[in-house]
N, C-alpha and C. Protein backbone atom coordinates (compact mmCIF):
# COMPACT_ATOMS: atom_id res chain seq x y z
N UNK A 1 -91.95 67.64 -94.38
CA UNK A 1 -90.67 67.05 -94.01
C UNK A 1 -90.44 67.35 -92.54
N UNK A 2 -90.50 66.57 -91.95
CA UNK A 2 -89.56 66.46 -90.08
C UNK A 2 -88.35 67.19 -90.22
N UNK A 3 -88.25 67.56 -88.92
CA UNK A 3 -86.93 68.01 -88.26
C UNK A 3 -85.55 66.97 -88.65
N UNK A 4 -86.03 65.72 -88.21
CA UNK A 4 -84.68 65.22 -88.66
C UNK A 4 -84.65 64.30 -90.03
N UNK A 5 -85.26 64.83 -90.95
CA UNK A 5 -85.48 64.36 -92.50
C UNK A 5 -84.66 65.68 -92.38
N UNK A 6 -85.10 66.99 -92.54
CA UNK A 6 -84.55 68.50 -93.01
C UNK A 6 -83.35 68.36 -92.56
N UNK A 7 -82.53 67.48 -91.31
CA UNK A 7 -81.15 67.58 -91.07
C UNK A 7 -80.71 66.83 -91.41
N UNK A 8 -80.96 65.75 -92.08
CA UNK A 8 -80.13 64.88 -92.66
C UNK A 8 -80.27 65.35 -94.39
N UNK A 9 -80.90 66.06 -95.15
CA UNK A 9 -80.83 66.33 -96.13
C UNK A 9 -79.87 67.84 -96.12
N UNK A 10 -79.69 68.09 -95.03
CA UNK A 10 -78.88 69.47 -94.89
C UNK A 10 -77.66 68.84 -95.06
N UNK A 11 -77.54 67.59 -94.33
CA UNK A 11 -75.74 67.47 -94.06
C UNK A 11 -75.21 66.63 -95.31
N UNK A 12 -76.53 66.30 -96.16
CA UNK A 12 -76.09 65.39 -97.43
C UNK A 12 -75.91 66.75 -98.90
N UNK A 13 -76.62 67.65 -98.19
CA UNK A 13 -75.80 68.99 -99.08
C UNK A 13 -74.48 69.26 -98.85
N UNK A 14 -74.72 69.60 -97.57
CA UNK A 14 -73.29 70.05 -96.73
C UNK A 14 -72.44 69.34 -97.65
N UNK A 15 -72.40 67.83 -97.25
CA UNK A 15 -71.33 67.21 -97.96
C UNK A 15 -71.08 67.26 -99.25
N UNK A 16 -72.22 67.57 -100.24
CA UNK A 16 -71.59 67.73 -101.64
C UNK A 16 -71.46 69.02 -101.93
N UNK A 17 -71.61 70.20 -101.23
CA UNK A 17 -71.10 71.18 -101.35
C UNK A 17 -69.30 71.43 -100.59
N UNK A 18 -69.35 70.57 -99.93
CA UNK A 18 -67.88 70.47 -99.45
C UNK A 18 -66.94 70.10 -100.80
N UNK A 19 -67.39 69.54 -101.42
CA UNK A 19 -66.50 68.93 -102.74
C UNK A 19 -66.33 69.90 -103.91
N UNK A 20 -67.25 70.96 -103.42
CA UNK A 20 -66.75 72.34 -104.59
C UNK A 20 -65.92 73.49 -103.92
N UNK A 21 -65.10 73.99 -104.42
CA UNK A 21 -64.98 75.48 -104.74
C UNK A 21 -66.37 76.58 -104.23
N UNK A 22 -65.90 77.04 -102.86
CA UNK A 22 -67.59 78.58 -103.10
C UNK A 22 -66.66 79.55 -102.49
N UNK A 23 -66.80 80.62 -102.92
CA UNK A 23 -66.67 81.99 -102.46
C UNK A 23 -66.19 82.76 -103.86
N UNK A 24 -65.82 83.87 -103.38
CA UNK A 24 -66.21 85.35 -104.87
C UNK A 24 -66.01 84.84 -106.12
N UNK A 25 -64.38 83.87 -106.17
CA UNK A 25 -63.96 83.70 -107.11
C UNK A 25 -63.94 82.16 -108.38
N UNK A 26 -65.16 81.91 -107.24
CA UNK A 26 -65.37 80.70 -107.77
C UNK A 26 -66.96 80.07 -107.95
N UNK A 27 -67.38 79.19 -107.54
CA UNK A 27 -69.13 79.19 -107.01
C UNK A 27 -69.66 80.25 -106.22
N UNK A 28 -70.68 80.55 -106.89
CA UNK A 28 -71.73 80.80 -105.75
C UNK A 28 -73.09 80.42 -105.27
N UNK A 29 -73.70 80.59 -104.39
CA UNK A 29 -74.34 79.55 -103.72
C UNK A 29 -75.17 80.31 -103.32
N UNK A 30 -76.91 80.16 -103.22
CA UNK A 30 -77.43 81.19 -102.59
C UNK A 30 -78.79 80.15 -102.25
N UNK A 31 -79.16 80.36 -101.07
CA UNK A 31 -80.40 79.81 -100.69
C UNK A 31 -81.76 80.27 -100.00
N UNK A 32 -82.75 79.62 -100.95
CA UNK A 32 -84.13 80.00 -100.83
C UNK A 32 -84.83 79.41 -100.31
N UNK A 33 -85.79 78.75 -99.26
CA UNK A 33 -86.91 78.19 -98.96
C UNK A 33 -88.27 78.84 -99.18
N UNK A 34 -88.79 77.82 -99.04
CA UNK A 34 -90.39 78.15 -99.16
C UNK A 34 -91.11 76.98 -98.44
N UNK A 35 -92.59 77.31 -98.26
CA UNK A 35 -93.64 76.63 -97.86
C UNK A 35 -94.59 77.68 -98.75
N UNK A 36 -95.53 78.17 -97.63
CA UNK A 36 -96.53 78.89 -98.00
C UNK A 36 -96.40 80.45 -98.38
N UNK A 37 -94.90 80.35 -98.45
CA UNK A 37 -93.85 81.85 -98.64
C UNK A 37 -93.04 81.35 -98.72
N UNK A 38 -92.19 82.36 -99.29
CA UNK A 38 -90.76 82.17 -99.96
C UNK A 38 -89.73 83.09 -99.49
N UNK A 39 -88.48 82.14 -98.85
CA UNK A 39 -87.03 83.53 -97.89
C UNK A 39 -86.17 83.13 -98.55
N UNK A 40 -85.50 84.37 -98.91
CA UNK A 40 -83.86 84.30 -99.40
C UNK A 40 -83.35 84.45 -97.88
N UNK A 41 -82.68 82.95 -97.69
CA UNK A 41 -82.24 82.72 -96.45
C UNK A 41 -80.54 83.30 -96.40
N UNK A 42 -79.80 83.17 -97.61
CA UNK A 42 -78.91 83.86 -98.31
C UNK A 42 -78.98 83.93 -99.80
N UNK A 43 -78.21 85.76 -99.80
CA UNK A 43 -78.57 85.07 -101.45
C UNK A 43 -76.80 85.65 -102.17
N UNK A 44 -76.61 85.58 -103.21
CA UNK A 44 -75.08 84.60 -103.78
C UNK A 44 -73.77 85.81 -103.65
N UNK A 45 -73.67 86.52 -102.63
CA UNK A 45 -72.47 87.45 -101.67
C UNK A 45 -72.62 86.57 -100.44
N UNK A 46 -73.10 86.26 -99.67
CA UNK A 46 -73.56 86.08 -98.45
C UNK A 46 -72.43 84.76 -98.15
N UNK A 47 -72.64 83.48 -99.29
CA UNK A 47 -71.47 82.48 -98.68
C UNK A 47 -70.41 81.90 -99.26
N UNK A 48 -69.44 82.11 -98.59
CA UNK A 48 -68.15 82.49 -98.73
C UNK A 48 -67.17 81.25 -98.46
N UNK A 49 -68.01 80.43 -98.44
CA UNK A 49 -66.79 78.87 -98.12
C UNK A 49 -68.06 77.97 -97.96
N UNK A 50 -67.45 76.69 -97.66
CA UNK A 50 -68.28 75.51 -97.78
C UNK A 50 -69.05 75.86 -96.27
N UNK A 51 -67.91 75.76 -95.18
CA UNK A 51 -68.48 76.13 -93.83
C UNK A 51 -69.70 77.14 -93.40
N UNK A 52 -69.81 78.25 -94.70
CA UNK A 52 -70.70 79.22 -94.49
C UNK A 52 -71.98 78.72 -95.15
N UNK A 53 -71.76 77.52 -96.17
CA UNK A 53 -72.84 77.03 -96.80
C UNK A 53 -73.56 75.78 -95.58
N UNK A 54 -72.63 75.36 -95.27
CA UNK A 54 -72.81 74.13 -94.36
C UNK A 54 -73.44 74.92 -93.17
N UNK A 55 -73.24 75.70 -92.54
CA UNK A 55 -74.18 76.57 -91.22
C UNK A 55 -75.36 76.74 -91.62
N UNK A 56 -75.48 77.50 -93.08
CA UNK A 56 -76.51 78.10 -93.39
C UNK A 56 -77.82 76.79 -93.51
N UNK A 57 -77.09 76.04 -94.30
CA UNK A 57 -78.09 74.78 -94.34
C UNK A 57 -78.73 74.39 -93.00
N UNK A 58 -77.95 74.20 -92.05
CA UNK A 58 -77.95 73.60 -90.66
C UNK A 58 -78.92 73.78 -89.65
N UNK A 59 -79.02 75.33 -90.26
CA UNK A 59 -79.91 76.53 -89.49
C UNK A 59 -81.02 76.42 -89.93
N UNK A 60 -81.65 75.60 -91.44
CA UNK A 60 -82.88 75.68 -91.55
C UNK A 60 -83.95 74.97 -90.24
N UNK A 61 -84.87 75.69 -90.55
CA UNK A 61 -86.08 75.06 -89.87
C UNK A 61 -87.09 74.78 -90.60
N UNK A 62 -88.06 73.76 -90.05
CA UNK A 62 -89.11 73.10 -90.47
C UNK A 62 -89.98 74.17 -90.33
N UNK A 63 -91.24 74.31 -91.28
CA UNK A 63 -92.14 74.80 -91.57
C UNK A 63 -93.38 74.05 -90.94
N UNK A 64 -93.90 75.28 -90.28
CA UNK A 64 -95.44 74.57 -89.40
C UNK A 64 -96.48 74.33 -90.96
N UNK A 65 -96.42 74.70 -92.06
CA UNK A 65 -97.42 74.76 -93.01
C UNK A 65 -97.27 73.78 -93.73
N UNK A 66 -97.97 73.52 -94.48
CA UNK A 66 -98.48 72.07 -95.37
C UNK A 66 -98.44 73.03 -96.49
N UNK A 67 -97.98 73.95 -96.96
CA UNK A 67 -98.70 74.57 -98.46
C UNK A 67 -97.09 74.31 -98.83
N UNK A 68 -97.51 74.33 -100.49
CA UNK A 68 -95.99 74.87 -100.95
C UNK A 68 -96.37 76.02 -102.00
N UNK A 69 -97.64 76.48 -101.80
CA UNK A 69 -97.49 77.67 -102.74
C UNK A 69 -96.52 79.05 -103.08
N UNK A 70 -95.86 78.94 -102.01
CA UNK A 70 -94.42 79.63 -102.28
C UNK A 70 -93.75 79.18 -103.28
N UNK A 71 -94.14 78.31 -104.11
CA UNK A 71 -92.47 78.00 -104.55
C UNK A 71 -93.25 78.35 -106.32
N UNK A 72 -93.80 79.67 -106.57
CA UNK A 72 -93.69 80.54 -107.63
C UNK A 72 -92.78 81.85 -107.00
N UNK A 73 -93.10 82.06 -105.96
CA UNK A 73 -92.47 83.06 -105.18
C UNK A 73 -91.13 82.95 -105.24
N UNK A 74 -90.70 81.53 -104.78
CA UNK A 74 -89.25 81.46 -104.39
C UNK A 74 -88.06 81.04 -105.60
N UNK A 75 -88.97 80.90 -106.99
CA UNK A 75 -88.71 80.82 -107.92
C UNK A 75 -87.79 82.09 -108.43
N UNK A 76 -89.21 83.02 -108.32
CA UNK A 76 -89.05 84.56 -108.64
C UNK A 76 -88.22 85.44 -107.85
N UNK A 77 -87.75 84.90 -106.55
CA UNK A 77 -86.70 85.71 -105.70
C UNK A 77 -85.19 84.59 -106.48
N UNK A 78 -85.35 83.33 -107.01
CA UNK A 78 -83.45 82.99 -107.28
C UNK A 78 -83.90 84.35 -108.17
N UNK A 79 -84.60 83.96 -109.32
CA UNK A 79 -84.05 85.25 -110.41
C UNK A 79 -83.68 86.32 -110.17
N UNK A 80 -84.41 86.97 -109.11
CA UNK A 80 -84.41 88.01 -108.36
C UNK A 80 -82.86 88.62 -108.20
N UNK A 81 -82.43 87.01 -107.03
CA UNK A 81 -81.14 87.22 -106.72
C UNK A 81 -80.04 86.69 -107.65
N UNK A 82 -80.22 86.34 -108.71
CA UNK A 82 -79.41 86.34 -109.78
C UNK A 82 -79.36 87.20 -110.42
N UNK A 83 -80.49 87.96 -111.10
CA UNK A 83 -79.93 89.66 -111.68
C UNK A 83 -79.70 90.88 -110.60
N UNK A 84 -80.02 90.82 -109.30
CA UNK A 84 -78.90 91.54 -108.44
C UNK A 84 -77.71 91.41 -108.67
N UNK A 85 -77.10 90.11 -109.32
CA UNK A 85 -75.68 89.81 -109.32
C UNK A 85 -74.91 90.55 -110.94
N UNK A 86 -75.58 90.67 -111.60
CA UNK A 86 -74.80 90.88 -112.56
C UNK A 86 -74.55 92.18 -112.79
N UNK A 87 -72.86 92.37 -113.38
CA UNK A 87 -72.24 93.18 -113.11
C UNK A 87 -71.45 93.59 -111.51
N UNK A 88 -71.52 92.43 -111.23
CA UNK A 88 -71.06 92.45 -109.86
C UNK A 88 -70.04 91.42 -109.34
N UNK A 89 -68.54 92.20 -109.34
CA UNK A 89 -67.65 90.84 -109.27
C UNK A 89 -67.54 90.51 -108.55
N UNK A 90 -68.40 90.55 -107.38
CA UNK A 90 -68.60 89.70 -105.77
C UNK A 90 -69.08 88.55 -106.29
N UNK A 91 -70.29 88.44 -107.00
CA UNK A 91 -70.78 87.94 -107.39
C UNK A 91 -70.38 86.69 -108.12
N UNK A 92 -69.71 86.69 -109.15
CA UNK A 92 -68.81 85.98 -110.10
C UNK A 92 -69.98 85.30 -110.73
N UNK A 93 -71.02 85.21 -111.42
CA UNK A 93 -72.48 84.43 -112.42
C UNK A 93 -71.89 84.36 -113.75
N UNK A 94 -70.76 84.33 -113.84
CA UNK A 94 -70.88 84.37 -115.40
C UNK A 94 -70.80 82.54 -115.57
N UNK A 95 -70.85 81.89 -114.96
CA UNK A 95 -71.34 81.01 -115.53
C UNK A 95 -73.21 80.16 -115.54
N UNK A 96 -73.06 79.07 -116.13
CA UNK A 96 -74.78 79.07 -116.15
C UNK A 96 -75.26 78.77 -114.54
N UNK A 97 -76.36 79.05 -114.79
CA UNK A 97 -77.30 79.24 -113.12
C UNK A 97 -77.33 77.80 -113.02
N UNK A 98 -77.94 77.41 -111.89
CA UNK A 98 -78.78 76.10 -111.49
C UNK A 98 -79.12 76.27 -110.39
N UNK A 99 -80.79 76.00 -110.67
CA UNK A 99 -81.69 76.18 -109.44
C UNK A 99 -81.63 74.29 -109.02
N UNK A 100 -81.45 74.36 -108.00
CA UNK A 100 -81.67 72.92 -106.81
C UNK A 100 -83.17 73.08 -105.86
N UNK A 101 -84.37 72.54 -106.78
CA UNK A 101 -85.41 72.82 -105.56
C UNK A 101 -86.01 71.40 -105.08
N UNK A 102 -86.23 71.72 -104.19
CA UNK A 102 -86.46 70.47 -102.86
C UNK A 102 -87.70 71.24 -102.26
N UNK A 103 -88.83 70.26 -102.50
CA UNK A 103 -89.75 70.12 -101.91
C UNK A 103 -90.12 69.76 -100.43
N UNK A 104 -90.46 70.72 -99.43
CA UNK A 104 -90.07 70.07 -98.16
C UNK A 104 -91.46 70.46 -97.16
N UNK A 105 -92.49 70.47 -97.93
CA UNK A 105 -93.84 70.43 -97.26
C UNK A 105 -94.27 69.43 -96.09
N UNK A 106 -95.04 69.59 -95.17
CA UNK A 106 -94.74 68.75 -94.21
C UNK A 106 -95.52 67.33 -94.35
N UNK A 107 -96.51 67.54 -95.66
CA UNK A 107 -97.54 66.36 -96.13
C UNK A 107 -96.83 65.87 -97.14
């Protein structure tokens, strides 16, 4: 995926994350990329309003790699950062998860 494919799929999040509820007491939102590795770019304390989701997106960058073998990795870090959360009312998970993954290899 290009630079400006990755920003126009950022701002078409942006925008439907603008239409929810995020911070402690409501959604939470946590984001992972991958290519040939896998980053918790934030993970679900970290954003705190739509605006903090909308930066975070904004800020991604394109990946020089063609692999997506990260994405067992980046699988295993949401879970990761979903049982960090529990028991944790920063957090607020008590409702069901949903992973959003987007494939964004550069082939």
């Amino acid at each position: 995926m290009g630079a400006s494919n990755l920003r126009q799929l950022s701002l078409s999040l942006s925008s439907e994350f603008s239409q929810i509820p995020i911070g402690p007491n409501s959604t939470r939102i946590a984001i992972i990329t991958y290519s040939d590795t896998a980053t918790v770019v934030a993970d679900l304390r970290e954003l705190n309003s739509s605006a903090d989701v909308s930066k975070a997106l904004l800020s991604l960058k394109v990946s020089n790699s063609s692999s997506a073998a990260g994405i067992n990795d980046a699988m295993l870090f949401a879970h990761g950062v979903a049982d960090a959360c529990y028991g944790d009312t920063q957090c607020n998970i008590d409702h069901s998860l949903v992973y959003v993954v987007i494939g964004a290899s550069l082939k």
